[in-house]
Protein backbone atom coordinates (compact mmCIF):
# COMPACT_ATOMS: atom_id res chain seq x y z
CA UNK A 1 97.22 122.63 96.37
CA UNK A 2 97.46 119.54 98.35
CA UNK A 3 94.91 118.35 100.09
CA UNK A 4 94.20 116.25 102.85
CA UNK A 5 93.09 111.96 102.03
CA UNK A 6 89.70 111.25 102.79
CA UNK A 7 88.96 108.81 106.03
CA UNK A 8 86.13 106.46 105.26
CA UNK A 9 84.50 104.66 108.38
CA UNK A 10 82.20 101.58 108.39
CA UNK A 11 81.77 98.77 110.72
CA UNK A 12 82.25 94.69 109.61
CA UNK A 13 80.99 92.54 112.84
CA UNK A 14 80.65 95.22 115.55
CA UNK A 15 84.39 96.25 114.48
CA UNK A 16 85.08 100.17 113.11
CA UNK A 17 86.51 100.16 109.88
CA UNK A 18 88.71 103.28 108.65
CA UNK A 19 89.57 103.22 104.96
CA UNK A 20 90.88 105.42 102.30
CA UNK A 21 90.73 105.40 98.65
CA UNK A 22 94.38 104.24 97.02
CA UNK A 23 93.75 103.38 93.10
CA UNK A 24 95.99 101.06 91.70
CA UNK A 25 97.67 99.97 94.62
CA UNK A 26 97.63 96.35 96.15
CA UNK A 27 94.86 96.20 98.73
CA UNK A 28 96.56 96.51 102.22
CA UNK A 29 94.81 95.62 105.59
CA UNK A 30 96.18 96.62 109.19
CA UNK A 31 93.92 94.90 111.78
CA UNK A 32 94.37 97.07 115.25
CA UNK A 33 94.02 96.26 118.82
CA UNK A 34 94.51 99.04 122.00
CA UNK A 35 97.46 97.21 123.72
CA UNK A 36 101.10 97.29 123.63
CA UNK A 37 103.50 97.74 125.86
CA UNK A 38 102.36 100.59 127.53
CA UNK A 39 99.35 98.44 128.90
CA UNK A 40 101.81 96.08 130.61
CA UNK A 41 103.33 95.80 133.57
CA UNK A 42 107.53 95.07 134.48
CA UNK A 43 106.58 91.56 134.92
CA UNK A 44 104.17 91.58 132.26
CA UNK A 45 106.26 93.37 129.39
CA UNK A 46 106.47 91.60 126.21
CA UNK A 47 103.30 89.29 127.03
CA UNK A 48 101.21 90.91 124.06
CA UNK A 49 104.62 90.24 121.50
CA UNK A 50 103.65 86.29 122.87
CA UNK A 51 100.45 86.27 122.04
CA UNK A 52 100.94 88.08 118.36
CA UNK A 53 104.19 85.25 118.01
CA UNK A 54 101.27 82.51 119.14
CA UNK A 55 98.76 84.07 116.98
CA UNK A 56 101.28 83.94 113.06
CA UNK A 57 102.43 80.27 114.06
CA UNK A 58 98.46 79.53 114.15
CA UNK A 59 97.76 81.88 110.88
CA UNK A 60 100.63 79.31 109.46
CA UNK A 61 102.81 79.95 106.61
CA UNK A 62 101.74 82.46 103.37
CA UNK A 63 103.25 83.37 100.44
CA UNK A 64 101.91 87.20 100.27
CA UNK A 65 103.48 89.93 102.47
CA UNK A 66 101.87 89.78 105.73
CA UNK A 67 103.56 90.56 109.31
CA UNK A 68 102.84 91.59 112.92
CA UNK A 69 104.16 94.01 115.53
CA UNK A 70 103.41 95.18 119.24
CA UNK A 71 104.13 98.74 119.29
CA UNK A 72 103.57 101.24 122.57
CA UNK A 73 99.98 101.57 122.20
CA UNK A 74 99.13 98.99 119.67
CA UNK A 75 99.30 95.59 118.67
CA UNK A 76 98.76 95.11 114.80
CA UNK A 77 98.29 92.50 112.09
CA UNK A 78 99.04 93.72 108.60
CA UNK A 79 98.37 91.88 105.27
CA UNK A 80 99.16 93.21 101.37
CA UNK A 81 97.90 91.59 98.77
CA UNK A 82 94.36 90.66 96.78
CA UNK A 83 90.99 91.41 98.22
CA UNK A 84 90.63 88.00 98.35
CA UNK A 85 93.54 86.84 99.90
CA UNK A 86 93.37 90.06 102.63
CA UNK A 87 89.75 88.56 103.17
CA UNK A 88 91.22 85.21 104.28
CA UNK A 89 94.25 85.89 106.24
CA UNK A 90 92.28 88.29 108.45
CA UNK A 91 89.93 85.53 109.06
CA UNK A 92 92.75 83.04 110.14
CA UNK A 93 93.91 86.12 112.40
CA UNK A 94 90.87 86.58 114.12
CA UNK A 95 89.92 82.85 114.32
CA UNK A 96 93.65 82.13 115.74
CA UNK A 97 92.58 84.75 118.51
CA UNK A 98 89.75 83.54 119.04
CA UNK A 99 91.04 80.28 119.95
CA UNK A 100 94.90 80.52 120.77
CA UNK A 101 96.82 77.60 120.80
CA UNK A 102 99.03 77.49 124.01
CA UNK A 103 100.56 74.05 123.03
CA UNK A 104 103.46 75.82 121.28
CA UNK A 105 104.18 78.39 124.26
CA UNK A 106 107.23 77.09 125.30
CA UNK A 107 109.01 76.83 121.70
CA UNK A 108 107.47 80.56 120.77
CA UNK A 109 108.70 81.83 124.60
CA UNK A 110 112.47 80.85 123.38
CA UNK A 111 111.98 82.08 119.51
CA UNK A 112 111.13 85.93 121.33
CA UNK A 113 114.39 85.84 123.65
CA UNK A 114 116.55 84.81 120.70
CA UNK A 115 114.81 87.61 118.78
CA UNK A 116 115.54 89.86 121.51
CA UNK A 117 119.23 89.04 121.70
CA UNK A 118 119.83 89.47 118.20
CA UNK A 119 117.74 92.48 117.61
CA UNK A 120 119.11 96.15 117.52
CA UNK A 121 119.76 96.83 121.22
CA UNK A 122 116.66 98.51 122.64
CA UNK A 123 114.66 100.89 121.42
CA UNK A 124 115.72 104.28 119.74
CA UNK A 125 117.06 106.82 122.97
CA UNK A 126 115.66 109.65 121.29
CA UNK A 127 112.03 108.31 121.49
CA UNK A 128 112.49 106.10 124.33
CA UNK A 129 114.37 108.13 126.69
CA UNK A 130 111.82 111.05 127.06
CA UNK A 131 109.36 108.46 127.90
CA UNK A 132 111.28 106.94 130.25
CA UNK A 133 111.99 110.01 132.18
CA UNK A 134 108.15 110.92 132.24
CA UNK A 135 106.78 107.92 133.46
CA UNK A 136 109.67 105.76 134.86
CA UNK A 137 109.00 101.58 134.40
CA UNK A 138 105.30 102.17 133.80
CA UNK A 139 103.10 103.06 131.14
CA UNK A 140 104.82 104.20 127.90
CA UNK A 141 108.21 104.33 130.08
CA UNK A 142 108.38 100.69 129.76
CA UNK A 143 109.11 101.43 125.73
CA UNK A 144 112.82 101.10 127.37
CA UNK A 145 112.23 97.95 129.51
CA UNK A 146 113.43 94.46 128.78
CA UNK A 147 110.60 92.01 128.03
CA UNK A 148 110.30 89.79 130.90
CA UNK A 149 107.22 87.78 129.90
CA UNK A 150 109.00 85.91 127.46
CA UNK A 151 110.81 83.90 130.42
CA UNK A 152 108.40 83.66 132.68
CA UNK A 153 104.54 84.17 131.56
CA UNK A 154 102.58 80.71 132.15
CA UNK A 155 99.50 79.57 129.64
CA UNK A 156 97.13 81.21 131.97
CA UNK A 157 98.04 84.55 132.11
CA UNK A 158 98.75 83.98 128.57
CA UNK A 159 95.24 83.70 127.74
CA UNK A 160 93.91 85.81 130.45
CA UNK A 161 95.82 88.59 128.60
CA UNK A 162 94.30 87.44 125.64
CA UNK A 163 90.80 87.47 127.08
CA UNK A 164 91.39 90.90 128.25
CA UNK A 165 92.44 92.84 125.20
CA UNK A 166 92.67 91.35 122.12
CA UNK A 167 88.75 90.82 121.08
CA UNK A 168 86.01 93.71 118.48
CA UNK A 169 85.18 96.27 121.20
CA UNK A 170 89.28 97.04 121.48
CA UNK A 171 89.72 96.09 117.62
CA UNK A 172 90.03 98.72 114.77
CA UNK A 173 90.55 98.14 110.86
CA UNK A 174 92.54 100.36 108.51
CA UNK A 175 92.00 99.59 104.75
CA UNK A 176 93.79 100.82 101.70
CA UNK A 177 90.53 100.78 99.57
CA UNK A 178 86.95 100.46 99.70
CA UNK A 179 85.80 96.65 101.77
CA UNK A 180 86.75 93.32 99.52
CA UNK A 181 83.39 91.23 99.03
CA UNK A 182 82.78 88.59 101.90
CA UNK A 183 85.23 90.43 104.71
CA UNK A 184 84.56 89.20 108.19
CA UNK A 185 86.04 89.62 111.31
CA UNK A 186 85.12 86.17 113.63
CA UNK A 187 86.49 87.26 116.85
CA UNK A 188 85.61 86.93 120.32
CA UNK A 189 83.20 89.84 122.44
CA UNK A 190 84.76 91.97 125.01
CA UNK A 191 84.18 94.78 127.17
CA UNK A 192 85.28 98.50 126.45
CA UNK A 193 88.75 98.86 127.81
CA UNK A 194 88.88 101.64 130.59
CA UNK A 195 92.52 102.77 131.44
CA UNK A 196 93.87 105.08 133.98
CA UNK A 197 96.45 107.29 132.27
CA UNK A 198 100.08 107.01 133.83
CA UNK A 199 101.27 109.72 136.36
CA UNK A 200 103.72 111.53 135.02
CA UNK A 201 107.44 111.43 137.47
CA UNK A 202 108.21 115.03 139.20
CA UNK A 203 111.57 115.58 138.09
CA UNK A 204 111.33 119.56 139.37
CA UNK A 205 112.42 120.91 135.80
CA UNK A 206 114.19 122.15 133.70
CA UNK A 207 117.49 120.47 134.28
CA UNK A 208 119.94 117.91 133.39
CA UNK A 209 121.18 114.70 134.32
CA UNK A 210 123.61 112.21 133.09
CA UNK A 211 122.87 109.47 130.41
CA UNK A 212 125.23 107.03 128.76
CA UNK A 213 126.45 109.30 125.58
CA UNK A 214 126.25 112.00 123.68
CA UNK A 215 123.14 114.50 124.35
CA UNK A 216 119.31 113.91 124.32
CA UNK A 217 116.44 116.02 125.27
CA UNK A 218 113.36 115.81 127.03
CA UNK A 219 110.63 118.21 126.70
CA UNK A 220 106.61 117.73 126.82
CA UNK A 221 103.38 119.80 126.18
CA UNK A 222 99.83 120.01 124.60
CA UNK A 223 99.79 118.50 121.29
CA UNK A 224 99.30 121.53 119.28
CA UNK A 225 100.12 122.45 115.52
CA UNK A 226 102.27 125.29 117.41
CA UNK A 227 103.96 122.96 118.98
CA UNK A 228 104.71 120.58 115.90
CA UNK A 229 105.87 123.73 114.19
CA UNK A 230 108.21 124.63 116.87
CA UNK A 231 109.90 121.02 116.85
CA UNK A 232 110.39 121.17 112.88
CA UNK A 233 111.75 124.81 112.93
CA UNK A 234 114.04 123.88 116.31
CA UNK A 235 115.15 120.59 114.20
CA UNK A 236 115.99 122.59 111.35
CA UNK A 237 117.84 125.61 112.81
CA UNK A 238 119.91 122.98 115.46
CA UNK A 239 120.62 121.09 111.85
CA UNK A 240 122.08 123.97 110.36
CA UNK A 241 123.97 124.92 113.13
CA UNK A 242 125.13 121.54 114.22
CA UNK A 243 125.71 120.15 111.05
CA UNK A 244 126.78 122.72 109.22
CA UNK A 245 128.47 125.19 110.59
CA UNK A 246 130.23 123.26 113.09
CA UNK A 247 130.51 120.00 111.73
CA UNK A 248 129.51 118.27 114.61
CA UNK A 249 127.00 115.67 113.88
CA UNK A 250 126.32 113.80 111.20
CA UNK A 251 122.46 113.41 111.69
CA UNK A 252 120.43 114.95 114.28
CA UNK A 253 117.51 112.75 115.26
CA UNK A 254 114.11 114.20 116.28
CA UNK A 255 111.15 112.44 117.70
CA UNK A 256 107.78 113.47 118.59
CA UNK A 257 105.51 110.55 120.26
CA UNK A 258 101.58 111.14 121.29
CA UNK A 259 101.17 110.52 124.94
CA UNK A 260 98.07 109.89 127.35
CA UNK A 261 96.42 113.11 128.18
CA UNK A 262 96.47 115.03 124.20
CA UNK A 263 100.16 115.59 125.32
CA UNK A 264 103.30 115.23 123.25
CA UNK A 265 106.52 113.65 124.14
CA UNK A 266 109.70 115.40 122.41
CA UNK A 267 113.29 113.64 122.01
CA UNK A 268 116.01 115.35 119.73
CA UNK A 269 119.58 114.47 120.29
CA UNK A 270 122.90 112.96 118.84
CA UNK A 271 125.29 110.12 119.94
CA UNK A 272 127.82 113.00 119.32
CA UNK A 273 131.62 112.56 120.19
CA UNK A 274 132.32 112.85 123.84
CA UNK A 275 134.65 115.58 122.88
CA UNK A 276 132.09 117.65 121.19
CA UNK A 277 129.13 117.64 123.89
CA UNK A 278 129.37 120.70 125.66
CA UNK A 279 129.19 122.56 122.32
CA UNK A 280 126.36 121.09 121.27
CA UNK A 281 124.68 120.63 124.43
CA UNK A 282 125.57 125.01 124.11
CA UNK A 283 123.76 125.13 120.56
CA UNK A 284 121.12 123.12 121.99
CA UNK A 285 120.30 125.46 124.46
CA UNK A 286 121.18 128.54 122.15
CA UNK A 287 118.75 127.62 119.65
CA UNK A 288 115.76 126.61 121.83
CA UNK A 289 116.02 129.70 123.96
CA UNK A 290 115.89 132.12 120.90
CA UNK A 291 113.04 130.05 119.44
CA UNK A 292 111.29 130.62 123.00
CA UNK A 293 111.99 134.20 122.43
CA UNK A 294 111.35 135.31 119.06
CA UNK A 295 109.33 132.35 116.99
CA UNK A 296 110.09 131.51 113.95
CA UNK A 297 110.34 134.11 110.75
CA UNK A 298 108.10 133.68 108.10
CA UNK A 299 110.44 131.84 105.78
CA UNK A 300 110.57 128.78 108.40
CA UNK A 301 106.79 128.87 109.10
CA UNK A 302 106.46 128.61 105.25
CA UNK A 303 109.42 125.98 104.82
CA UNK A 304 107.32 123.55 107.48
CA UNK A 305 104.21 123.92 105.50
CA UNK A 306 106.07 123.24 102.65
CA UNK A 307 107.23 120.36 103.38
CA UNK A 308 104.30 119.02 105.13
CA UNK A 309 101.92 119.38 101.76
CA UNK A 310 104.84 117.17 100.21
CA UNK A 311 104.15 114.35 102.81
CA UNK A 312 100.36 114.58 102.22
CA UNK A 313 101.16 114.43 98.82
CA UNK A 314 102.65 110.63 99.67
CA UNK A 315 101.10 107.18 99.65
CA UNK A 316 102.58 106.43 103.09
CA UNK A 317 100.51 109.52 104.48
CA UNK A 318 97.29 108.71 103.17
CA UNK A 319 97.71 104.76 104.89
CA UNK A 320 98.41 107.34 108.22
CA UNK A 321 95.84 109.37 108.27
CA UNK A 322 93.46 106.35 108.25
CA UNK A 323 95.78 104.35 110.77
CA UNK A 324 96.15 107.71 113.06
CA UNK A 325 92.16 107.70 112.91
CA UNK A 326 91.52 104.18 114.06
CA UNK A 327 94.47 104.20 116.87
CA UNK A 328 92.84 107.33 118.31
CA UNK A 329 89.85 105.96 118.73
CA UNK A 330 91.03 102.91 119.96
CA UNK A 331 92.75 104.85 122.45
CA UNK A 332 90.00 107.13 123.35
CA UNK A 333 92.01 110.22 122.43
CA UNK A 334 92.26 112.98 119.90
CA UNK A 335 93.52 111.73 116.28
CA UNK A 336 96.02 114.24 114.20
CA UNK A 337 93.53 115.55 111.47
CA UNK A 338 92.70 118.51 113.26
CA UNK A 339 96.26 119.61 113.21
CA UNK A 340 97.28 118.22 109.89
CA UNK A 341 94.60 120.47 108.98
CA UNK A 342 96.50 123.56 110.49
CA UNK A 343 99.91 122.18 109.51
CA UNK A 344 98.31 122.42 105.81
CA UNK A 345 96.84 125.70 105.75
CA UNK A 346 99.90 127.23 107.90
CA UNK A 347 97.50 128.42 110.15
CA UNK A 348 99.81 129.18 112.78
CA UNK A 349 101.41 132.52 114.25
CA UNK A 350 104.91 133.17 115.40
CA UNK A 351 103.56 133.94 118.59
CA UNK A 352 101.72 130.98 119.21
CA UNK A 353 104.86 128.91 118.40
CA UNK A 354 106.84 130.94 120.61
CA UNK A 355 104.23 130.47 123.42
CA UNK A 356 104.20 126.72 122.51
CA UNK A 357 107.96 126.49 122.96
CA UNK A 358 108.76 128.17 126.01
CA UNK A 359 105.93 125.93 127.87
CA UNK A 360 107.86 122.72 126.67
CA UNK A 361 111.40 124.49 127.55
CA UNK A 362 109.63 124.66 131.06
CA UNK A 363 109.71 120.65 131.06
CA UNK A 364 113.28 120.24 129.86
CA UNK A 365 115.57 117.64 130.79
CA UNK A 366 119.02 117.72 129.34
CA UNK A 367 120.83 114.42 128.98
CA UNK A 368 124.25 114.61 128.83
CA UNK A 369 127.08 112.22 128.53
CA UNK A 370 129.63 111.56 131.66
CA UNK A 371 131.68 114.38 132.78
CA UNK A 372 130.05 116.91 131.46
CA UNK A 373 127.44 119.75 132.67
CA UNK A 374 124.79 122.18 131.50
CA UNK A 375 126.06 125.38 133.86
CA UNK A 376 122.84 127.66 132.79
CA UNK A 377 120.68 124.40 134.33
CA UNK A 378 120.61 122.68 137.66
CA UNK A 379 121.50 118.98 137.99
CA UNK A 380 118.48 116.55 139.03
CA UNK A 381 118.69 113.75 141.21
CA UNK A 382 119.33 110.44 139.63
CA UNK A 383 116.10 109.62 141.55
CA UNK A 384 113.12 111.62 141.60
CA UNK A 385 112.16 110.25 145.08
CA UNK A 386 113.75 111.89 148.43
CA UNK A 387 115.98 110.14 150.42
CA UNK A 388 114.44 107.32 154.12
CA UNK A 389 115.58 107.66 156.97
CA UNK A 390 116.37 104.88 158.95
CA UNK A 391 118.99 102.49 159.84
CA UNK A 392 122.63 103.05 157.43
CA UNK A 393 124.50 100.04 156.59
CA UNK A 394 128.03 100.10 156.10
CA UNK A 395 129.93 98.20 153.36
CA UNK A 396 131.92 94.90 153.89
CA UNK A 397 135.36 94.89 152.33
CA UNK A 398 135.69 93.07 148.82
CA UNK A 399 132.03 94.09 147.96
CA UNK A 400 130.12 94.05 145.17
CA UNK A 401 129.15 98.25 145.42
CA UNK A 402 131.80 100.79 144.65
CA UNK A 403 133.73 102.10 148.12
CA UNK A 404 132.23 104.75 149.65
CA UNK A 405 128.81 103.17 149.17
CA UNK A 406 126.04 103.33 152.13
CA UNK A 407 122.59 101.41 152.06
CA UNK A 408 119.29 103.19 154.82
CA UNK A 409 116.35 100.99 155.76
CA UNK A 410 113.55 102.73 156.62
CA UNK A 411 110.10 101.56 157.56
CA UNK A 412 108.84 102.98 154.09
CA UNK A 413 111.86 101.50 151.58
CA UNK A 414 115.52 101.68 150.76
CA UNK A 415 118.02 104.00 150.26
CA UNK A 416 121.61 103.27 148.10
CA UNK A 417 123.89 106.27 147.32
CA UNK A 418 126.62 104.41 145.15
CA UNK A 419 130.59 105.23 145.89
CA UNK A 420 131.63 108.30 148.21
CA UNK A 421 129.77 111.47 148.57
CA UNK A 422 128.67 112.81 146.14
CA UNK A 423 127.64 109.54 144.27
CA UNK A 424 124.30 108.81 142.75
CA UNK A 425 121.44 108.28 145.35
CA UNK A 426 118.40 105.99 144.46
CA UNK A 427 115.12 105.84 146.67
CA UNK A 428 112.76 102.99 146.66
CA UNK A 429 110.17 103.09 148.63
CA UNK A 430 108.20 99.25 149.23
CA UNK A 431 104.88 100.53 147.85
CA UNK A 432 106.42 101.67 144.58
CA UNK A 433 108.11 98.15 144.03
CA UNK A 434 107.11 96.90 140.38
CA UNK A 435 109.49 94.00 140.77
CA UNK A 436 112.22 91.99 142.67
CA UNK A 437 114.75 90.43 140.35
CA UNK A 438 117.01 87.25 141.47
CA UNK A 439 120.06 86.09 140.41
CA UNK A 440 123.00 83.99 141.95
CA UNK A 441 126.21 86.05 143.09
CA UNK A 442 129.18 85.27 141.42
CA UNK A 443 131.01 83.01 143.96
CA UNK A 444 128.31 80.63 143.49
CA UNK A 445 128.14 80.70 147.32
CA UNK A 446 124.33 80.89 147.01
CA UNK A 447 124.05 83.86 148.53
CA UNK A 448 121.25 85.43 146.40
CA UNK A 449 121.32 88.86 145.04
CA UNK A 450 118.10 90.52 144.84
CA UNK A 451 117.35 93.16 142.31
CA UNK A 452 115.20 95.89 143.65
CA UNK A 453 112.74 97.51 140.96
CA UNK A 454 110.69 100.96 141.26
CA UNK A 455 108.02 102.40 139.51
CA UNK A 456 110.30 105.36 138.74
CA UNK A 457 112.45 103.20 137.34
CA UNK A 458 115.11 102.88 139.51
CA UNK A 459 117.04 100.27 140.70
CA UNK A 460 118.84 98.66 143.75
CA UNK A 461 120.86 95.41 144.13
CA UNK A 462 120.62 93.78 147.44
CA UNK A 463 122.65 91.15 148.66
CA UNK A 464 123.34 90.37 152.34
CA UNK A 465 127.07 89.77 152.00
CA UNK A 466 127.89 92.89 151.01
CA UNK A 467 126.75 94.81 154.12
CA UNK A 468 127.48 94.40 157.39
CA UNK A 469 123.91 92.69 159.01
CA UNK A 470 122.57 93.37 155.44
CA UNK A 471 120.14 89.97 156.31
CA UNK A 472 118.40 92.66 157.49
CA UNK A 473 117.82 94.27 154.64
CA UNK A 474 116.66 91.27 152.94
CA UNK A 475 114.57 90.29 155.41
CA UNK A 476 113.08 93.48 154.92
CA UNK A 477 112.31 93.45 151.92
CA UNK A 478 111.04 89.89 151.70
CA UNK A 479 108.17 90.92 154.46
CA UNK A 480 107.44 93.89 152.56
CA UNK A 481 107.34 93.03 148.80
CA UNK A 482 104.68 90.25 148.08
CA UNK A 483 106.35 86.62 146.69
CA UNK A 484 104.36 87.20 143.34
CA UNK A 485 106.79 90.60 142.48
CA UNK A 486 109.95 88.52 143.18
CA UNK A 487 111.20 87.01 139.48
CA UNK A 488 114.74 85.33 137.74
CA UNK A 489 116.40 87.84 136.09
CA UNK A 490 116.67 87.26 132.51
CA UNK A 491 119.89 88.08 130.89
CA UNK A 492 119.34 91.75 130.18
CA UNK A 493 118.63 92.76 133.79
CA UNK A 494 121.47 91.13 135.32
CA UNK A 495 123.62 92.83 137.51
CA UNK A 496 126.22 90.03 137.20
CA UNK A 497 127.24 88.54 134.13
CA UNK A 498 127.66 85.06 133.24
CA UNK A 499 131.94 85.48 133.09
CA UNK A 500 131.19 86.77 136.35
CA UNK A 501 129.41 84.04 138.07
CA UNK A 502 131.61 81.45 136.46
């Protein structure tokens, strides 16, 4: 019977230290700090991806596998090879930390925005659009932002941010084996990092809006082993059905993602054909709503435990269940074990699962392509926010919004409903402004467009020439939003492009 890998814990220099037991295997080393992107701000995203780029030019060139990342919640440093060579590199990380060298800011600023061009465009919409919709352009919603610190993050707040996080009380170590001889972790003191946990958007669900393509959903709840069960069984029975029987997806991707608050963040969808999305968006529901009804049978409970003693059974789990330790703690929240524990023993009811389910079908929200509709669900607002009122704006001819369109300024924000009635209506009030984005219209007349940017994650472009007296609306929103929100828009938050302002 399998059984679950034993999480060691020590301390080296003040820093916890979480390591399992892997005979025979090179040693690997994943050095941990509690920040990633969903400890930034708009204007601050992709400043911890700076400091890890500052921190491997310092560490210098190596001929062993070693590599960085800045993930949602964490920032890592991982290193595979000897004991003594794991020793040393984690040294030159913490020492580089310790002492960042700004000098090559500028060069490393322009490496990440050529990375970020060339990478695969934005993160996966199954994990990041779930996340989006619960917290908007803050906190993990920001998974789905464009990094903006990259093109505009000086050498102070560079190492202020630096300062802030990335020092032993908000450092964690995950070994593959027992600690090499002479292992020391130089880096600078802190204090305890104390975060406020995001407030989730009220989106009045279950419903559905429109996305790009295909179908996604949303759905959220406790992080429970009944809840994990449901996802695997829904997965399986949607794959079956989908897949098989109708032949209309390849793959169906599923993604679960630990949240603030012990919750759990669910995405499953498809970039299915546009032809094909009402009968899957159909199965979708189908599936989910039996599920809710009747749990799964015995032969599905038993095919999930199944298959979760073969991942226990893996070397990639037993690096996890250390990692999942150490980013819990770091994060001040409940690590997996508890439930791999339950997932392992099947200790789990149909009921419970059913329970499980039909709380998270209570959060649903249905993505689904252009033109199409769930009919069993209502339609939410493109904006979770209500409508100001306050002085309407009508639109000059030849301008840049759709026909039809109508801008309100209130005292309190902004109001744009794009085309004729009927069209999508975004809110943004002046206290929920993360950021003001600016860009030159595309007559080069210099009449500045100005990117409006809510914590909800909405947007609004604002530009005077395409209103009648829209100066006012500019105005307004220069005496309401302070200077330091107001930013150049890189390339990927442009509402022109460059053919367009040529």
């Amino acid at each position: 019977m399998a059984t679950l890998p034993e999480v060691h814990r020590t301390v080296v220099d003040g820093v916890p230290v979480f390591w399992v037991d892997t005979p025979g295997r090179r040693l690997t080393a994943r050095l941990l700090f509690g920040v990633g992107l969903a400890d930034e701000t708009l204007l601050t995203t992709g400043i911890s991806h700076v400091i890890e780029h500052l921190t491997m030019r310092q560490v210098g060139e190596h001929p062993y596998a070693a590599n960085a990342s800045v993930g949602t919640f964490v920032t890592e440093f991982e290193v595979s090879s000897s004991p003594e060579v794991v020793t040393e590199h984690l040294a030159k990380v913490c020492r580089s930390l310790a002492e960042l060298d700004l000098e090559p800011l500028d060069v490393e600023r322009s490496v990440i925005r050529v990375e970020e061009r060339h990478r695969d465009r934005g993160a996966n919409p199954v994990v990041a659009w779930p996340l989006s919709m619960r917290y908007g352009a803050r906190g993990p919603g920001l998974i789905a932002s464009p990094h903006i610190a990259p093109s505009r993050a000086d050498p102070t707040e560079v190492a202020d941010w630096c300062r802030q996080w990335f020092h032993r009380a908000n450092a964690a170590l995950v070994l593959t084996g027992p600690l090499p001889d002479g292992l020391r972790l130089p880096m600078p003191d802190g204090e305890p990092v104390r975060r406020a946990p995001p407030t989730p958007l009220d989106w009045s669900a279950p419903g559905w809006r429109e996305i790009e393509g295909g179908v996604i959903v949303a759905m959220f709840g406790p992080r429970s082993v009944a809840l994990t069960t449901g996802v695997h069984v829904l997965e399986r029975r949607l794959t079956k059905l989908l897949r098989q029987k109708l032949g209309v997806v390849y793959e169906l991707s599923t993604a679960t993602t630990a949240i603030p608050e012990n919750q759990l963040a669910i995405g499953l969808g498809s970039d299915v054909e546009n032809g094909e999305v009402d009968r899957m968006s159909a199965a979708v529901l189908y599936a989910l709503d039996a599920l809710c009804a009747d749990g799964p049978n015995a032969e599905e409970l038993a095919f999930v435990r199944a298959g979760f003693a073969e991942d226990v059974g893996s070397d990639d789990f037993v690096l996890y269940a250390a990692y999942d330790e150490a980013a819990a703690w770091l994060r001040g929240e409940v690590s997996g074990s508890a439930e791999h524990v339950s997932l392992l023993a099947g200790d789990v009811e149909a009921a419970e699962v059913a329970a499980a389910m039909t709380a998270a079908r209570s959060t649903l929200i249905l993505g689904l392509a252009e033109g199409h509709r769930a009919r069993s669900l209502p339609e939410l607002p493109h904006s979770p926010v209500p409508e100001v009122r306050g002085t309407a704006f009508r639109r000059r001819a030849f301008a840049f919004p759709a026909r039809g369109s109508r801008l309100v300024l209130g005292a309190e924000g902004v109001t744009f409903v794009a085309g004729k009635a009927g069209g999508p209506t975004v809110t943004i009030r002046f206290a929920d402004v993360v950021g003001v984005s600016t860009e030159p219209g595309p007559e080069g007349d210099g009449d500045e467009l100005l990117g409006l940017r809510s914590g909800a994650g909405d947007s609004i472009p604002i530009r005077a020439r395409d209103w009648r007296g829209g100066q006012a609306v500019v105005d307004a929103v220069r005496a309401h939003v302070p200077a330091s929100l107001f930013f150049p828009a890189p390339e990927a938050l442009r509402f022109f492009d460059a053919e367009d302002q040529e």
